[in-house]
C-alpha atoms as a PDB file:
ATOM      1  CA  UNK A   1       5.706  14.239   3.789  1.00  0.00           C
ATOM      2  CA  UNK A   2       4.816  16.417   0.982  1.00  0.00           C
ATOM      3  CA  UNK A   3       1.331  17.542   0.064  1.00  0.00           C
ATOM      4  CA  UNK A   4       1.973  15.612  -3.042  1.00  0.00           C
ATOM      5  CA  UNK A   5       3.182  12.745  -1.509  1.00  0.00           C
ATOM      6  CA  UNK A   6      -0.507  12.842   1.017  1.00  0.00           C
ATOM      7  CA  UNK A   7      -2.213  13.306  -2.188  1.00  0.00           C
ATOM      8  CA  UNK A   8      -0.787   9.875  -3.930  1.00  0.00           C
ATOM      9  CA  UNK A   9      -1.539   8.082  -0.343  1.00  0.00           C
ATOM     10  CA  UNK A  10      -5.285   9.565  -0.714  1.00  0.00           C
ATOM     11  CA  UNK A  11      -5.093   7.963  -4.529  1.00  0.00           C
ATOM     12  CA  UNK A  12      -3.947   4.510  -3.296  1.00  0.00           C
ATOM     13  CA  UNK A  13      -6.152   3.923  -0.696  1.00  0.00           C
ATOM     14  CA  UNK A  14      -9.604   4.998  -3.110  1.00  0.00           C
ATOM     15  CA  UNK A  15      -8.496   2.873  -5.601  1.00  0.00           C
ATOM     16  CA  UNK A  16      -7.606   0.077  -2.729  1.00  0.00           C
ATOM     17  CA  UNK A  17     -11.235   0.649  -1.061  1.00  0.00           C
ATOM     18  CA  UNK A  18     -12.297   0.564  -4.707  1.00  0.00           C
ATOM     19  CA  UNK A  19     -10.617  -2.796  -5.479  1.00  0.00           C
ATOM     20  CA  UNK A  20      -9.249  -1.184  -8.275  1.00  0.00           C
ATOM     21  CA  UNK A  21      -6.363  -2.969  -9.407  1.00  0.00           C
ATOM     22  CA  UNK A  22      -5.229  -1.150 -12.368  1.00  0.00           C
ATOM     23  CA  UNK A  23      -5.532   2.083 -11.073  1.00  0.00           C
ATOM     24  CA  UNK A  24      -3.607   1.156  -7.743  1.00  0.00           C
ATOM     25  CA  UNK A  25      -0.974  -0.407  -9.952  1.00  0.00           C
ATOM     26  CA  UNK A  26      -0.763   2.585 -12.163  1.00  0.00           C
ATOM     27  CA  UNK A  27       0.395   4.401  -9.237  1.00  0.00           C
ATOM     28  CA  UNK A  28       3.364   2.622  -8.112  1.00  0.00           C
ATOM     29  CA  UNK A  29       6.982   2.896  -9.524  1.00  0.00           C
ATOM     30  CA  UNK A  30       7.236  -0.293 -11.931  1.00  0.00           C
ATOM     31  CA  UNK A  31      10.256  -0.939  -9.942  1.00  0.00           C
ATOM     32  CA  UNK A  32       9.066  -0.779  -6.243  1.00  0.00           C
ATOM     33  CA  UNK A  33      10.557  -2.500  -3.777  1.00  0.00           C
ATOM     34  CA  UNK A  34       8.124  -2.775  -0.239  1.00  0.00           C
ATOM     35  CA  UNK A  35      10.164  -4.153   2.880  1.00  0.00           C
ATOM     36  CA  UNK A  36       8.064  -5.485   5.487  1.00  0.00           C
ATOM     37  CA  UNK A  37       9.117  -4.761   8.973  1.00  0.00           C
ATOM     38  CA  UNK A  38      11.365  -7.657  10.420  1.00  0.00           C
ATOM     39  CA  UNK A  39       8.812  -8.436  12.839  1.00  0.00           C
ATOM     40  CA  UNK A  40       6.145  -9.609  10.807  1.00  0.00           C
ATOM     41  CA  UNK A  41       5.904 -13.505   9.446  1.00  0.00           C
ATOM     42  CA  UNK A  42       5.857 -11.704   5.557  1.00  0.00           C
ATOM     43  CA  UNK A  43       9.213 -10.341   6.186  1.00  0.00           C
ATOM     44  CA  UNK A  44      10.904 -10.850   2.622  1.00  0.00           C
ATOM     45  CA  UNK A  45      10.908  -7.873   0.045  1.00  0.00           C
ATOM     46  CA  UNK A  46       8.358  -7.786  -2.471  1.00  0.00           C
ATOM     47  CA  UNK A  47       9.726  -6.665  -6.002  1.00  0.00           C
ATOM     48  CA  UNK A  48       7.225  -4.904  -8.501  1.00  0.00           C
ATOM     49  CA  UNK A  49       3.666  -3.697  -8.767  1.00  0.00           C
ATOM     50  CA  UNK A  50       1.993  -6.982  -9.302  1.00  0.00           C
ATOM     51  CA  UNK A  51       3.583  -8.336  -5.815  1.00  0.00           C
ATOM     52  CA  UNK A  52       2.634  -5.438  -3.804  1.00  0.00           C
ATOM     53  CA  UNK A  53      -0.939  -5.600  -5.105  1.00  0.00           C
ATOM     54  CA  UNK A  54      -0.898  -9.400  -3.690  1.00  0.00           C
ATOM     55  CA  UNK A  55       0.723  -8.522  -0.277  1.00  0.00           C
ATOM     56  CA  UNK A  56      -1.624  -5.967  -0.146  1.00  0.00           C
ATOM     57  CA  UNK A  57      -5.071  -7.360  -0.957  1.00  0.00           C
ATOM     58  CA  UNK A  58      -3.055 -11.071   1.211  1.00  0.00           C
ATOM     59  CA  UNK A  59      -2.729  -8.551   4.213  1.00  0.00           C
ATOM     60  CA  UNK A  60      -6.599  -7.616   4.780  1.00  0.00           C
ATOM     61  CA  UNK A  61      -7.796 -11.161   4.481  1.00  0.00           C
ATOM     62  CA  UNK A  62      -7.592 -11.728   8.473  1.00  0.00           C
ATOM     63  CA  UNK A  63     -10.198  -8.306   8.419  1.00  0.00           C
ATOM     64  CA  UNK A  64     -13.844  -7.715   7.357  1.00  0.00           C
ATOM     65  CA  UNK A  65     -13.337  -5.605   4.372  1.00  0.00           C
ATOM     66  CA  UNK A  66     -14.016  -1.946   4.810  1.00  0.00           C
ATOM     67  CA  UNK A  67     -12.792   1.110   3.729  1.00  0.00           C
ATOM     68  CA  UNK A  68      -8.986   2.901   4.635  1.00  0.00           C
ATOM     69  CA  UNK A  69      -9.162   6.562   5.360  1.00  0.00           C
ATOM     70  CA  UNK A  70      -6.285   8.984   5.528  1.00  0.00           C
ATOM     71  CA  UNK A  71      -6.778  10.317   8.935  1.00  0.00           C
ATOM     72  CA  UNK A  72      -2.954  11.580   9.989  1.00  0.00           C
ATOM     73  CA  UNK A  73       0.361  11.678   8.164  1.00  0.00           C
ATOM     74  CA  UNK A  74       3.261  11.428  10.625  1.00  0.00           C
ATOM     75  CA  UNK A  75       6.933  10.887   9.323  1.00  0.00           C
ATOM     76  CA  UNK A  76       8.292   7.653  10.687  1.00  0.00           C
ATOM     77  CA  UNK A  77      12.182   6.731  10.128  1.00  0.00           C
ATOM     78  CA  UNK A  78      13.371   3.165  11.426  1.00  0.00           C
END
């Protein structure tokens, strides 16, 4: 992964931990496309910003809200 790519992931997750909506959304491609893995119950592709701001903030509701952290980037290919 690039440094730039790290840096964006570092951007994301502040304004995640932030519960910043407009400044996560102003960092995704208008025309995103995020495909679950198979496994999980939320397996269906969600289409623009808005959606993957839901399916986001949807996916931490089981957890006590806290803050991410990058800790690691590995490269992972299916």
């Amino acid at each position: 992964m690039s440094q730039e790519n790290v840096e964006l992931m570092r951007r994301m997750l502040d304004a995640s931990n932030r519960r910043d909506r407009s400044a996560y959304l102003a960092l995704l491609d208008p025309d995103i496309e995020w495909l679950p893995p198979k496994e999980w119950p939320e397996a269906s592709t969600i289409h623009g910003r808005e959606a993957a701001w839901d399916f986001a903030v949807e996916l931490e509701g089981p957890w006590e809200q806290g803050a991410y952290e990058l800790v690691d980037v590995i490269r992972w290919r299916r």
